[in-house]
C-alpha atoms as a PDB file:
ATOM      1  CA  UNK A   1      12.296-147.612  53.323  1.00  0.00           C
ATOM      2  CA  UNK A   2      14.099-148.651  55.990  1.00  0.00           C
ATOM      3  CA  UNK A   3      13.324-151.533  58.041  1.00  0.00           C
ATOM      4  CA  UNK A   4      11.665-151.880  61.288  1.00  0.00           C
ATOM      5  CA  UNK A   5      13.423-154.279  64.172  1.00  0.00           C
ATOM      6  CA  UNK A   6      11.124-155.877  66.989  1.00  0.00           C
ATOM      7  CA  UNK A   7      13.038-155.750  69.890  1.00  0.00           C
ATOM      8  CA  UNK A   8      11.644-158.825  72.409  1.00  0.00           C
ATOM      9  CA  UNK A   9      12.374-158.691  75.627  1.00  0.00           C
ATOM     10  CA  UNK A  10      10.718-159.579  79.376  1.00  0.00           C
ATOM     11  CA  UNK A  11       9.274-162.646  79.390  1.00  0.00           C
ATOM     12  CA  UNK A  12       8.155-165.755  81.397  1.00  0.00           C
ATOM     13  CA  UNK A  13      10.995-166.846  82.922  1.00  0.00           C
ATOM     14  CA  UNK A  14      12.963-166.329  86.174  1.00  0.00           C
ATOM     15  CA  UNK A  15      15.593-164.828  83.822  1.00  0.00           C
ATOM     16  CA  UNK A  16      13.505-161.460  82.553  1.00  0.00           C
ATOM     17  CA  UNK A  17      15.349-158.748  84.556  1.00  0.00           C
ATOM     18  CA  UNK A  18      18.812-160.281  82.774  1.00  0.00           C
ATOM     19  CA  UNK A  19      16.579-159.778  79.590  1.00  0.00           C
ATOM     20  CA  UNK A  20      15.541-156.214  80.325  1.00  0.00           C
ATOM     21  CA  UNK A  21      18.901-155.259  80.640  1.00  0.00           C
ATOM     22  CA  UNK A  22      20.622-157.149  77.696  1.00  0.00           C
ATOM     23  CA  UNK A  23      17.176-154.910  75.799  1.00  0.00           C
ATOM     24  CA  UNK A  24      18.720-151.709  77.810  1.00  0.00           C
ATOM     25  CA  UNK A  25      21.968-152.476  75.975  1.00  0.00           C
ATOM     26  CA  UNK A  26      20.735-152.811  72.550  1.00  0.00           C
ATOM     27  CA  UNK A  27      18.785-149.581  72.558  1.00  0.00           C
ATOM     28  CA  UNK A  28      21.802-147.588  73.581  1.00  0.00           C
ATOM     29  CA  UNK A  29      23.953-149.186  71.025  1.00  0.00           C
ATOM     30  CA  UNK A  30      21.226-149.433  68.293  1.00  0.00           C
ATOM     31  CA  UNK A  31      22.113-148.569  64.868  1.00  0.00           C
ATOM     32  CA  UNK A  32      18.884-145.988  64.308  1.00  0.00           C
ATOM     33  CA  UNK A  33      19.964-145.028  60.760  1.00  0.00           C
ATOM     34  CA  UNK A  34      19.941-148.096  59.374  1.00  0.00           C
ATOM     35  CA  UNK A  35      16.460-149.395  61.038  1.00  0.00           C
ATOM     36  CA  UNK A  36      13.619-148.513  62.878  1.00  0.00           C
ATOM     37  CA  UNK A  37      12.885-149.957  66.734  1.00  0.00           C
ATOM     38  CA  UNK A  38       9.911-151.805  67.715  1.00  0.00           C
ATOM     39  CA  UNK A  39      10.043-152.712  71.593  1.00  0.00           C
ATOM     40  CA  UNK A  40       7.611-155.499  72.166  1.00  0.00           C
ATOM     41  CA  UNK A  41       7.606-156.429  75.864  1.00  0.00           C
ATOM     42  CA  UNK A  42       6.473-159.822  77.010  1.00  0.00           C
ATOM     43  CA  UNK A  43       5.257-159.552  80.261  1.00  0.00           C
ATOM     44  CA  UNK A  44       5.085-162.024  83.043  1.00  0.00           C
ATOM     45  CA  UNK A  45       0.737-161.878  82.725  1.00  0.00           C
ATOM     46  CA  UNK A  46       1.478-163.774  78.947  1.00  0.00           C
ATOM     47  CA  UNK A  47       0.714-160.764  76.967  1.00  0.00           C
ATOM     48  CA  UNK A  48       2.420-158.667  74.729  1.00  0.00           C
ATOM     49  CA  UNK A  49       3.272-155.044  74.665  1.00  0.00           C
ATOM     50  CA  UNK A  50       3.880-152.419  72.190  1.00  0.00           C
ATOM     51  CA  UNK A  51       6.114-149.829  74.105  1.00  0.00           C
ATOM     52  CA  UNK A  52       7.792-146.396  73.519  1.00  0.00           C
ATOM     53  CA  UNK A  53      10.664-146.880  75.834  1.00  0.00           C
ATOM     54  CA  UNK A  54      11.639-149.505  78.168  1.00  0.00           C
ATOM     55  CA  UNK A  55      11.590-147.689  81.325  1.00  0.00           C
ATOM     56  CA  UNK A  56       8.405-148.765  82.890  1.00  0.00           C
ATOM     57  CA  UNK A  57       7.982-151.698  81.052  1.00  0.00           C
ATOM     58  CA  UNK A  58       6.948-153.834  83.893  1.00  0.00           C
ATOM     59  CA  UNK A  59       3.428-151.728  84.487  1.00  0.00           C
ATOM     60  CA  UNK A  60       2.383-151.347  81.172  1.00  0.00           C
ATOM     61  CA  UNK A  61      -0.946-149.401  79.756  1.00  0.00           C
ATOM     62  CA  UNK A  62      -3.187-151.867  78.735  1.00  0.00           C
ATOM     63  CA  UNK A  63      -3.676-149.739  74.904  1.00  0.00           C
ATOM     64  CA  UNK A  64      -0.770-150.917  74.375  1.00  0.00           C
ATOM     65  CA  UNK A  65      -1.480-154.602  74.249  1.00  0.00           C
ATOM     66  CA  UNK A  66      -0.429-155.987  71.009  1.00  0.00           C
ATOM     67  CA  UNK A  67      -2.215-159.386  69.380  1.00  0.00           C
ATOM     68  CA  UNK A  68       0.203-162.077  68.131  1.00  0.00           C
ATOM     69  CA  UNK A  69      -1.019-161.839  65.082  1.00  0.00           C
ATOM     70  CA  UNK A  70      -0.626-157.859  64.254  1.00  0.00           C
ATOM     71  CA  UNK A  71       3.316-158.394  64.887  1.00  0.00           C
ATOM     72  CA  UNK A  72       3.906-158.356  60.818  1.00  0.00           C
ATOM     73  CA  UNK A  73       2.511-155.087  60.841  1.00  0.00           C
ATOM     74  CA  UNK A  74       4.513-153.828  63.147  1.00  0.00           C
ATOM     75  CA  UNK A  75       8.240-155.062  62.553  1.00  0.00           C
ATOM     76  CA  UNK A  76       9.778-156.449  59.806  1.00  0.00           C
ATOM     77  CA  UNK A  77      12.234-158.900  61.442  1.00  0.00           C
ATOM     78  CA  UNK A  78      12.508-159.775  65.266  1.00  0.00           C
ATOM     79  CA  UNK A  79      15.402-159.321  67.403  1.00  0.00           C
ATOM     80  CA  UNK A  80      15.086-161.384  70.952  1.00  0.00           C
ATOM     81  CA  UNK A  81      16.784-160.576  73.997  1.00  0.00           C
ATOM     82  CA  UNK A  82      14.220-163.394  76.099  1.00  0.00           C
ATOM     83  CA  UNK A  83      16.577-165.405  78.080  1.00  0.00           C
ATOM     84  CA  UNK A  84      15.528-168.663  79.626  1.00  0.00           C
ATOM     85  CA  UNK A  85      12.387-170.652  79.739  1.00  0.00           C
ATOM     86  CA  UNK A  86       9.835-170.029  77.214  1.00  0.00           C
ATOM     87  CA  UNK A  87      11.803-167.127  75.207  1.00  0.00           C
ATOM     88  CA  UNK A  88      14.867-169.253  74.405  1.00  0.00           C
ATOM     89  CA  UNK A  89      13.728-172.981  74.319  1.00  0.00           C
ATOM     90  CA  UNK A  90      11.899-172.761  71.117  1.00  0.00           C
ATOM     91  CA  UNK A  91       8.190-171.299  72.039  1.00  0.00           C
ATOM     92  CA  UNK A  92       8.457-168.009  71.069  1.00  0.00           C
ATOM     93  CA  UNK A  93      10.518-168.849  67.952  1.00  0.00           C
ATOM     94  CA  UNK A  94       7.791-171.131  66.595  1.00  0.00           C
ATOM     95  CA  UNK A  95       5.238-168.428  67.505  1.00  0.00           C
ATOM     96  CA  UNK A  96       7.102-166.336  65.052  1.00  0.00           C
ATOM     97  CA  UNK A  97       7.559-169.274  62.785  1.00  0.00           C
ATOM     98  CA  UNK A  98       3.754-169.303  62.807  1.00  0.00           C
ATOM     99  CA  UNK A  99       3.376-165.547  61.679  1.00  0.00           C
ATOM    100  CA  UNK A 100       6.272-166.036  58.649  1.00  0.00           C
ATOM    101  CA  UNK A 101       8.609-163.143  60.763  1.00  0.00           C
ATOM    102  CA  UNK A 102      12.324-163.430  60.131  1.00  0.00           C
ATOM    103  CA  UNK A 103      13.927-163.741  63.427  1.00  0.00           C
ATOM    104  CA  UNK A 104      17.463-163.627  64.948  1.00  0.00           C
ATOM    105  CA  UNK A 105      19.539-166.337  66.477  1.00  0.00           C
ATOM    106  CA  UNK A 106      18.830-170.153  66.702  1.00  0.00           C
ATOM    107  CA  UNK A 107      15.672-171.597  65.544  1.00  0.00           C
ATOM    108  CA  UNK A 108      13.108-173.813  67.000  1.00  0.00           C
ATOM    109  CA  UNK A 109      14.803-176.977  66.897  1.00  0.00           C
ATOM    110  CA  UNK A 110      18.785-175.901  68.261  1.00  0.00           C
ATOM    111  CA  UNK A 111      16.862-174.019  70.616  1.00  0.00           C
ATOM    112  CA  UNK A 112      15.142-176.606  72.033  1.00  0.00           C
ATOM    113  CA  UNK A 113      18.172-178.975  72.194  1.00  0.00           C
ATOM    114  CA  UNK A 114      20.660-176.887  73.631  1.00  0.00           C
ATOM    115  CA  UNK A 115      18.267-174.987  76.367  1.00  0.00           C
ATOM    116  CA  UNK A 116      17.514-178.909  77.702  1.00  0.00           C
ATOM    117  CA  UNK A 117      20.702-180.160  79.324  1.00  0.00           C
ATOM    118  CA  UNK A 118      19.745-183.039  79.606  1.00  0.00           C
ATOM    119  CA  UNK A 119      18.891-183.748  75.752  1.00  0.00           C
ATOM    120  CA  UNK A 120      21.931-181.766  75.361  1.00  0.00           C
ATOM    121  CA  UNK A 121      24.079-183.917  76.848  1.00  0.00           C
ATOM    122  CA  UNK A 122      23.096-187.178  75.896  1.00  0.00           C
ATOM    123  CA  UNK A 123      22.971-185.737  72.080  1.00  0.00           C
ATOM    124  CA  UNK A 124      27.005-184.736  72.369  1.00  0.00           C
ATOM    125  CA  UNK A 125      27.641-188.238  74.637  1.00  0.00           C
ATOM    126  CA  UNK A 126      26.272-189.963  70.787  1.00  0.00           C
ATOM    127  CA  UNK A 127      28.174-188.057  68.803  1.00  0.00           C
ATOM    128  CA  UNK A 128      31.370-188.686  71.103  1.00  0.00           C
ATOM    129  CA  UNK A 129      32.182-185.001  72.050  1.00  0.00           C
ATOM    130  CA  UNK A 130      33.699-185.276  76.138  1.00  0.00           C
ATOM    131  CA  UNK A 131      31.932-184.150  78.341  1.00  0.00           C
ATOM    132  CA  UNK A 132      32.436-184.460  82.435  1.00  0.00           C
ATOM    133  CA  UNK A 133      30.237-187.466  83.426  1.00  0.00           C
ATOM    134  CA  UNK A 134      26.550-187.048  84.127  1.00  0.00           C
ATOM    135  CA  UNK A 135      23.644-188.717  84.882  1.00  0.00           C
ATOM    136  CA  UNK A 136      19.804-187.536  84.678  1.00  0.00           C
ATOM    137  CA  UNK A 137      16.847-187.748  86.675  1.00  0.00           C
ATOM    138  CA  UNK A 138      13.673-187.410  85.089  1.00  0.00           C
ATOM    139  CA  UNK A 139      10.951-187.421  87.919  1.00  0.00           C
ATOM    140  CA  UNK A 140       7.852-186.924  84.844  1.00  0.00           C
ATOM    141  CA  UNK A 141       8.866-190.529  83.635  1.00  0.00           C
ATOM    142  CA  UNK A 142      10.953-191.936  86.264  1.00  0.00           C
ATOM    143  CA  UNK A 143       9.721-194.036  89.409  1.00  0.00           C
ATOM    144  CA  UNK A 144      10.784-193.659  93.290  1.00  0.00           C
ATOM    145  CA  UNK A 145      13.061-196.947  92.160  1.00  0.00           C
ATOM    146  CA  UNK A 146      14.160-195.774  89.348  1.00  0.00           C
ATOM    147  CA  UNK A 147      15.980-192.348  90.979  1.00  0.00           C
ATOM    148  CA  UNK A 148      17.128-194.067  94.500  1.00  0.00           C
ATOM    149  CA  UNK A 149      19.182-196.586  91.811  1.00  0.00           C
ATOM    150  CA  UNK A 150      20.574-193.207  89.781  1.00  0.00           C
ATOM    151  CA  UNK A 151      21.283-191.535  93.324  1.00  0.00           C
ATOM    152  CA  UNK A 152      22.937-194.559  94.407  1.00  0.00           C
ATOM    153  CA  UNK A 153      25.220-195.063  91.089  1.00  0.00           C
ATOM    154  CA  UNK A 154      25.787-191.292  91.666  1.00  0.00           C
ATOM    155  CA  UNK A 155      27.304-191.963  95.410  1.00  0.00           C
ATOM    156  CA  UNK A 156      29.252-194.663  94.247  1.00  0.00           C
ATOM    157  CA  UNK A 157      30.735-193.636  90.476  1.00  0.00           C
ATOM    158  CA  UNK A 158      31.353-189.704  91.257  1.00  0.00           C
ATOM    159  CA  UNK A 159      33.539-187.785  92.454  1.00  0.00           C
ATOM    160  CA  UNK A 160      33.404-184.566  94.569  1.00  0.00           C
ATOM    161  CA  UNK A 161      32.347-181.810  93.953  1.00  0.00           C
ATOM    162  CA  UNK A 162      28.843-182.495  92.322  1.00  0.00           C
ATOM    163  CA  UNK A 163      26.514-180.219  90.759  1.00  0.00           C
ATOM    164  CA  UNK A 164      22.816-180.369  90.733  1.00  0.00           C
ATOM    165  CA  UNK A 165      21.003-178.508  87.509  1.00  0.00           C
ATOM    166  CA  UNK A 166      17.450-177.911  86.237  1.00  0.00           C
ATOM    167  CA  UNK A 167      17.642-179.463  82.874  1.00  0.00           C
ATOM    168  CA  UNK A 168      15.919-176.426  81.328  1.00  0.00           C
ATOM    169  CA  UNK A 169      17.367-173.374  83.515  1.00  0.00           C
ATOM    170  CA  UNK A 170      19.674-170.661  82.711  1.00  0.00           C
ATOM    171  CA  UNK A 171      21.969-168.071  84.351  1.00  0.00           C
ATOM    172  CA  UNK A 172      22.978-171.027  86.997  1.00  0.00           C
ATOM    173  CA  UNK A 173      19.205-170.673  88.403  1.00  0.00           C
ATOM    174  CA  UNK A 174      18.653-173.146  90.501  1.00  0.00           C
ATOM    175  CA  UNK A 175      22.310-174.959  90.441  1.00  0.00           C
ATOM    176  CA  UNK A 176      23.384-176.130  93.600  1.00  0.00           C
ATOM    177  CA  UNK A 177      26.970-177.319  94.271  1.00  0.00           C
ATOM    178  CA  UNK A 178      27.346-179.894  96.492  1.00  0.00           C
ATOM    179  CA  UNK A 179      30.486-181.187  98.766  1.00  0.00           C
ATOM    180  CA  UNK A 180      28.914-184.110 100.530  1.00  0.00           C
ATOM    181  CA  UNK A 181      26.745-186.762  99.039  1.00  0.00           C
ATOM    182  CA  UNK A 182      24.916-186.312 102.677  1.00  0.00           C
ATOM    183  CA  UNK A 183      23.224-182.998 101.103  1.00  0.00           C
ATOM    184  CA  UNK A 184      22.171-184.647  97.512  1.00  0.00           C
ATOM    185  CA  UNK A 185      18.410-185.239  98.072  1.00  0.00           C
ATOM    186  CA  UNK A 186      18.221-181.523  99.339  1.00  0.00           C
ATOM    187  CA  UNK A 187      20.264-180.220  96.383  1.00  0.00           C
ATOM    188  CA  UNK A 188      17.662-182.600  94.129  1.00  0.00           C
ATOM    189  CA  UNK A 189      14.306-180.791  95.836  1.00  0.00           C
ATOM    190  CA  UNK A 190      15.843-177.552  95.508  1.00  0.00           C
ATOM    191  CA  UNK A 191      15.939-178.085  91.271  1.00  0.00           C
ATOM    192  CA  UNK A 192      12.903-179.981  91.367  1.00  0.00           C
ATOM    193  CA  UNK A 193      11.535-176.512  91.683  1.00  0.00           C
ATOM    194  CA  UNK A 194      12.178-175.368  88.402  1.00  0.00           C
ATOM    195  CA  UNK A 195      12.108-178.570  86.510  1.00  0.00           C
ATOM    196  CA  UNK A 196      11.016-181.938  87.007  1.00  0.00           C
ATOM    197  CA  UNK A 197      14.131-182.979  84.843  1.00  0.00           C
ATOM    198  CA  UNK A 198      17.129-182.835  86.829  1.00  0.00           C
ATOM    199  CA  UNK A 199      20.763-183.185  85.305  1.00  0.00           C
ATOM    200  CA  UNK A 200      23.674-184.600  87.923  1.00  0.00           C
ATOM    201  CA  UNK A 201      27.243-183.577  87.128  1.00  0.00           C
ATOM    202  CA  UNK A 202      30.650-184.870  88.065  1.00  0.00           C
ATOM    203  CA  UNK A 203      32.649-181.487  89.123  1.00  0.00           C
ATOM    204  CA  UNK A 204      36.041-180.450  88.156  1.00  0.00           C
ATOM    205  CA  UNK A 205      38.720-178.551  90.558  1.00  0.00           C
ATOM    206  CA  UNK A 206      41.159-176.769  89.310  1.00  0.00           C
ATOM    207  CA  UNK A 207      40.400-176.115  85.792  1.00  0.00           C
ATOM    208  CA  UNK A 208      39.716-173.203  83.721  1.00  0.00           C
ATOM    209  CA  UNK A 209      36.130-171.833  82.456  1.00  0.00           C
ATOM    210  CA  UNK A 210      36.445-170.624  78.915  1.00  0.00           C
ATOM    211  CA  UNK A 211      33.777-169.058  76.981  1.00  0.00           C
ATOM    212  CA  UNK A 212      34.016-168.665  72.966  1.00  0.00           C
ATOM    213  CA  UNK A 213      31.565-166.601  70.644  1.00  0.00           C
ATOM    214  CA  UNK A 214      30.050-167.581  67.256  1.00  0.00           C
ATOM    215  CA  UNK A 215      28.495-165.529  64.560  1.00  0.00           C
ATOM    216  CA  UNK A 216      27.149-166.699  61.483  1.00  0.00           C
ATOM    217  CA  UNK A 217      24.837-169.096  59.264  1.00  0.00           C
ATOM    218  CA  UNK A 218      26.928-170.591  56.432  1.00  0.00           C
ATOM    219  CA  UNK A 219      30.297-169.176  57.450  1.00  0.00           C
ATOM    220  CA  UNK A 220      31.391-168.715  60.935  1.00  0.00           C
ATOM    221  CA  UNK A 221      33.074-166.227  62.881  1.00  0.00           C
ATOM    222  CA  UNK A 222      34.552-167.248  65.914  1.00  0.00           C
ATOM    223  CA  UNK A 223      35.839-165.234  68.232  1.00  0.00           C
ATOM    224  CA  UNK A 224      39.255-165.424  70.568  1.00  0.00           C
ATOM    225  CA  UNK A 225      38.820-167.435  73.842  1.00  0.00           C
ATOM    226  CA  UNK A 226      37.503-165.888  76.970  1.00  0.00           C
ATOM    227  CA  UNK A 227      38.370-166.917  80.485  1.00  0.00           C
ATOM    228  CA  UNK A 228      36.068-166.494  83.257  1.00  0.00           C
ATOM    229  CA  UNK A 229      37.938-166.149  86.983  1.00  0.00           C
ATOM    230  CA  UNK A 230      34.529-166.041  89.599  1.00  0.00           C
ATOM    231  CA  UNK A 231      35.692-164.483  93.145  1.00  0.00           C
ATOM    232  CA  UNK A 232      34.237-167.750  94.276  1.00  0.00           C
ATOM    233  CA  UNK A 233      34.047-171.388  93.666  1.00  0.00           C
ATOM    234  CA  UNK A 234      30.642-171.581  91.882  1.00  0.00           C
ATOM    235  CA  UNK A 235      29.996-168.970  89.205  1.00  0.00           C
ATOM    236  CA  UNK A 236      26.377-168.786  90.095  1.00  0.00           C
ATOM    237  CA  UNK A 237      23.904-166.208  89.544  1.00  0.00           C
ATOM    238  CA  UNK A 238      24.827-164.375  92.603  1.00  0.00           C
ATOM    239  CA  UNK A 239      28.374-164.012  91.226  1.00  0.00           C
ATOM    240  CA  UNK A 240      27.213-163.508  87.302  1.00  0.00           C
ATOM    241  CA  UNK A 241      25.061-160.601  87.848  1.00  0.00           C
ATOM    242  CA  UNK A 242      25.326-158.798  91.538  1.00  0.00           C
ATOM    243  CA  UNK A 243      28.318-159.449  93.111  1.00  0.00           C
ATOM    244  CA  UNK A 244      30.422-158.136  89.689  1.00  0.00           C
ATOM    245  CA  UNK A 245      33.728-159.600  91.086  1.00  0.00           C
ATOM    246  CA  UNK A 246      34.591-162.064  88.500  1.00  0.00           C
ATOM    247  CA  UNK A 247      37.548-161.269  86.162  1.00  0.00           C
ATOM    248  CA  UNK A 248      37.586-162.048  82.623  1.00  0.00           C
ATOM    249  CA  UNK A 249      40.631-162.563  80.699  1.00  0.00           C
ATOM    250  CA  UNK A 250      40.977-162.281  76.737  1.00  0.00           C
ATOM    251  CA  UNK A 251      42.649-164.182  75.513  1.00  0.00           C
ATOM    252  CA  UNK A 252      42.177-166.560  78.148  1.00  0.00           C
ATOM    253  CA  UNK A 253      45.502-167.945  78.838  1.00  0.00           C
ATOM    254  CA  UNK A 254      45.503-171.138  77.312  1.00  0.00           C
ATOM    255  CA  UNK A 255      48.502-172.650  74.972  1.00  0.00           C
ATOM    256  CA  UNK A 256      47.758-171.759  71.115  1.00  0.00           C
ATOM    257  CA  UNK A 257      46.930-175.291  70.683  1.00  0.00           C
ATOM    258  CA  UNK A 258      44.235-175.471  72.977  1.00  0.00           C
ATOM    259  CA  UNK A 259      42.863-172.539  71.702  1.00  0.00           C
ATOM    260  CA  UNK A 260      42.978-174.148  68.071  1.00  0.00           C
ATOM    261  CA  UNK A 261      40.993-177.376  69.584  1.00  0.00           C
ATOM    262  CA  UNK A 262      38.655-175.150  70.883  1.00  0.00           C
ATOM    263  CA  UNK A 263      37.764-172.987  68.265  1.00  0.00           C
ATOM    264  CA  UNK A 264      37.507-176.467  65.761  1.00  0.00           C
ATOM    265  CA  UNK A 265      34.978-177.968  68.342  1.00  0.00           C
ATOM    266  CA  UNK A 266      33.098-175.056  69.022  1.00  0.00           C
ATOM    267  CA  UNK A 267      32.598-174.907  65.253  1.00  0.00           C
ATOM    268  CA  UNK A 268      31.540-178.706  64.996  1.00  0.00           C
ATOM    269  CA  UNK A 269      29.103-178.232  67.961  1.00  0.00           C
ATOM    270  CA  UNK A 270      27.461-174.872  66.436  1.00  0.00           C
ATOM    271  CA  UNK A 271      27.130-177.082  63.046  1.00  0.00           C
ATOM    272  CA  UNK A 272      26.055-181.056  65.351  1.00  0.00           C
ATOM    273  CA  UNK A 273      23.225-178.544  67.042  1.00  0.00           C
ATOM    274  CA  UNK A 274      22.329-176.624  63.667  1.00  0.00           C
ATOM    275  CA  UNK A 275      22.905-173.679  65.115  1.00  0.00           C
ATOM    276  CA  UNK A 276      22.468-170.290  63.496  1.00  0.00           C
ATOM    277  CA  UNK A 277      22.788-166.579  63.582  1.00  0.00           C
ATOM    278  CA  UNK A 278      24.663-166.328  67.265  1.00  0.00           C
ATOM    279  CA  UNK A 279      25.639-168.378  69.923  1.00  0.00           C
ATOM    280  CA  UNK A 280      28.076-168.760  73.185  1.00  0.00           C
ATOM    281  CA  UNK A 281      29.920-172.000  73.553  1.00  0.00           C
ATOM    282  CA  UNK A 282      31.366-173.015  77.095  1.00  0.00           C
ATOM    283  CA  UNK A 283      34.182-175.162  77.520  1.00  0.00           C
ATOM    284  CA  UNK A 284      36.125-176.697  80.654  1.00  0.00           C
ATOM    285  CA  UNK A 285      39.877-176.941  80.611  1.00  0.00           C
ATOM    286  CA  UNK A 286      41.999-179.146  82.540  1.00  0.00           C
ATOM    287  CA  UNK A 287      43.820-182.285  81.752  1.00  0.00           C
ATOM    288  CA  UNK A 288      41.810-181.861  78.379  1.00  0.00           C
ATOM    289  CA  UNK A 289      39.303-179.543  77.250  1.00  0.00           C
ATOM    290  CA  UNK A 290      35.114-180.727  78.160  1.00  0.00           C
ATOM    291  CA  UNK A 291      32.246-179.037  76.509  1.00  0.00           C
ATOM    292  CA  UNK A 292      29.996-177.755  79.070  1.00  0.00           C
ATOM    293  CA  UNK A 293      26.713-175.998  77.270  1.00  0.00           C
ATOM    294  CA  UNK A 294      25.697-173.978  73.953  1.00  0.00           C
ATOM    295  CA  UNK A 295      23.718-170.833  75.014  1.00  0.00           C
ATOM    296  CA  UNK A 296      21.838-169.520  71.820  1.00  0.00           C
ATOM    297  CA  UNK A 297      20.602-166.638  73.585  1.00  0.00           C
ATOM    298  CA  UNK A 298      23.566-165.308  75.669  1.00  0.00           C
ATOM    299  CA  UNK A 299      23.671-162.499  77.625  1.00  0.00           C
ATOM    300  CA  UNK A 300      23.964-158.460  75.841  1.00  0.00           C
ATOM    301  CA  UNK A 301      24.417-156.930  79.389  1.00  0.00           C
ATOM    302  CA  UNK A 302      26.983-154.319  79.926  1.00  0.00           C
ATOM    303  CA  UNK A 303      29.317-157.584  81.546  1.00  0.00           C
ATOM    304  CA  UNK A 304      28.170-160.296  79.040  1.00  0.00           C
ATOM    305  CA  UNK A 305      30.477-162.373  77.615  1.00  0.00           C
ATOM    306  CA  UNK A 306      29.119-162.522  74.338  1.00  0.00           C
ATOM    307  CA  UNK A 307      29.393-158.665  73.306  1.00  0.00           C
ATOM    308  CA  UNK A 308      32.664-158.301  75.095  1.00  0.00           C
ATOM    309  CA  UNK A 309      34.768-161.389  73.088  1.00  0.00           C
ATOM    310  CA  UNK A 310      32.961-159.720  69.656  1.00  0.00           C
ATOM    311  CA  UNK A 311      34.471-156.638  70.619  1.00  0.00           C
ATOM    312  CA  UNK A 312      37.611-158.019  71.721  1.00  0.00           C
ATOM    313  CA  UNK A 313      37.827-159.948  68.469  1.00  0.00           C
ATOM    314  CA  UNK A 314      37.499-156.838  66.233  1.00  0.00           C
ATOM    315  CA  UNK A 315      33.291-156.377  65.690  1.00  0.00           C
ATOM    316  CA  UNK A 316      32.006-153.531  68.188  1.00  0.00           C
ATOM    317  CA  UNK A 317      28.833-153.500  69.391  1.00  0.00           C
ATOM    318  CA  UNK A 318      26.829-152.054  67.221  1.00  0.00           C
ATOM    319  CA  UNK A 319      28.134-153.534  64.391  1.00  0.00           C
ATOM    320  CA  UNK A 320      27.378-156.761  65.848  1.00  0.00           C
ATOM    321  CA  UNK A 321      23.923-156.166  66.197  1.00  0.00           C
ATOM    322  CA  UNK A 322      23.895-155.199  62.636  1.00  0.00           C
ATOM    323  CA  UNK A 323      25.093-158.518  61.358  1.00  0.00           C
ATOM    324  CA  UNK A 324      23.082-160.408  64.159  1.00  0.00           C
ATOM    325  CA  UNK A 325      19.981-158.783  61.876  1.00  0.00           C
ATOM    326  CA  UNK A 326      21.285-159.538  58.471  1.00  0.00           C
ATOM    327  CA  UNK A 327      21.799-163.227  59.693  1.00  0.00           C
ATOM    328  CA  UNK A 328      17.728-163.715  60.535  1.00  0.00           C
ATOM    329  CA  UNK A 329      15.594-165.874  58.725  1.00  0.00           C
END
């Protein structure tokens, strides 16, 4: 009998259209021979839903509400496309967790490290992988002292550009580049409305952006480089998912050494996070190479970079959502 896949997707954060349409992607490319489909819909009231097809997902019949705990009766192992906040942090993992269902990707703990950047970062800054310099800002535990100090260090230790980042955002929601230290408190406010953690970056100029995929639990498949070239300065969210103007090149064009280094740390830093299943690795490259974040739940649109370095590197895409599923545990 074959097995049936729960396919996740909506959710609670200001990423769920990104995770409708990595869903939209799956279902065309799903291997239906091998398994059945399950689409289970989170929607933005907190409840689950049971659905036929994804097209009208977003006003669903309320019949089709589906407890928490009937999901073992209904799919055999889950399969999430819920970017950001809430569907890629850890929660809905240890939901599963909590109702013994095999699941795909990253568990509850990498999860929660690498969706926080600023645990993230101060986690690679111990184990002595570079980094550009940072500092964080964490206005739950922090006093008015505290951050005019950090602000102040900021002014005086960083260069320009500077980039301002909820710690626990994806898709470059909420990051706001900034060009004079005149606009930092503005840039600060603006984050502070999606987290009340808020992670301050040195910026580069003139480097490269260079993606890498990894597949596996005990052995790893890493995929060739990827190079991202945005139409603009900033590859925000604007420029990831509307504007469709940024070039990728693959192999990025990089000297066969740095692509060695690269595919060694991303390794290290899939194994330092206890990573499993899937996940994206992004890397600066300029005088040397910087690690810049781990996304266990990257992108499946039609322009994701995940999918299209697989495929580039020899797995199509349905085969790689075949081996995504064999991976869960």
């Amino acid at each position: 009998m074959k097995k049936t896949i729960g396919l996740f997707f909506g959710g609670l954060s200001n990423e769920a259209e990104v995770s409708v349409n990595s869903a939209e992607n799956v279902v065309r490319n799903f291997d239906y021979e091998k398994y059945g489909l399950a689409l289970i819909y989170w929607h933005s009231n907190g409840i689950f839903y049971l659905l036929d097809k994804i097209e009208g997902a977003k006003n669903p019949d309320k019949k089709n509400q589906i407890a928490v705990e009937r999901f073992p009766e209904k799919f055999d192992v889950a399969l999430l496309m819920t970017h950001g906040k809430f569907g890629e942090d850890g929660v809905l993992q240890g939901l599963l967790e909590c109702q013994k269902i095999k699941y795909c990707g990253c568990h509850v703990l990498s999860s929660a490290l690498c969706m926080d950047k600023a645990v993230f970062k101060t986690f690679l800054a111990g184990q002595k992988i570079n980094q550009v310099k940072f500092r964080v800002i964490n206005y739950g535990t922090a006093g008015q002292n505290g951050i005019d100090r950090i602000i102040s260090e900021i002014k005086n230790d960083f260069q320009l550009p500077v980039f301002v980042k909820p710690s626990n955002s994806g898709s470059s929601v909420g990051i706001i580049r900034i060009e004079s230290f005149e606009n930092i408190n503005a840039a600060i406010d603006e984050a502070r409305k999606y987290d009340a953690k808020i992670v301050i970056e040195e910026g580069l100029t003139g480097h490269q952006e260079i993606e890498i995929a990894v597949l596996g639990n005990k052995e790893l498949f890493i995929s060739m480089p990827g190079e991202l070239i945005p139409s603009k300065e900033f590859y925000d969210y604007e420029e990831k998912y509307k504007l469709g103007k940024t070039k990728i090149v693959a192999p990025a064009r990089i000297t066969p050494e740095q692509t060695q280094e690269i595919k060694e740390l991303a390794a290290k830093i899939y194994r330092f996070c206890d990573c499993n299943g899937f996940a994206r690795i992004d890397f600066f490259v300029k005088d040397r190479i910087y690690v810049n974040e781990v996304n266990t739940l990257p992108g499946f649109t039609d322009i994701s970079m995940f999918p299209f370095l697989m495929q580039k590197s020899g797995i199509p895409y349905r085969d790689l959502i075949n081996k995504i599923i064999e991976l869960a545990y």
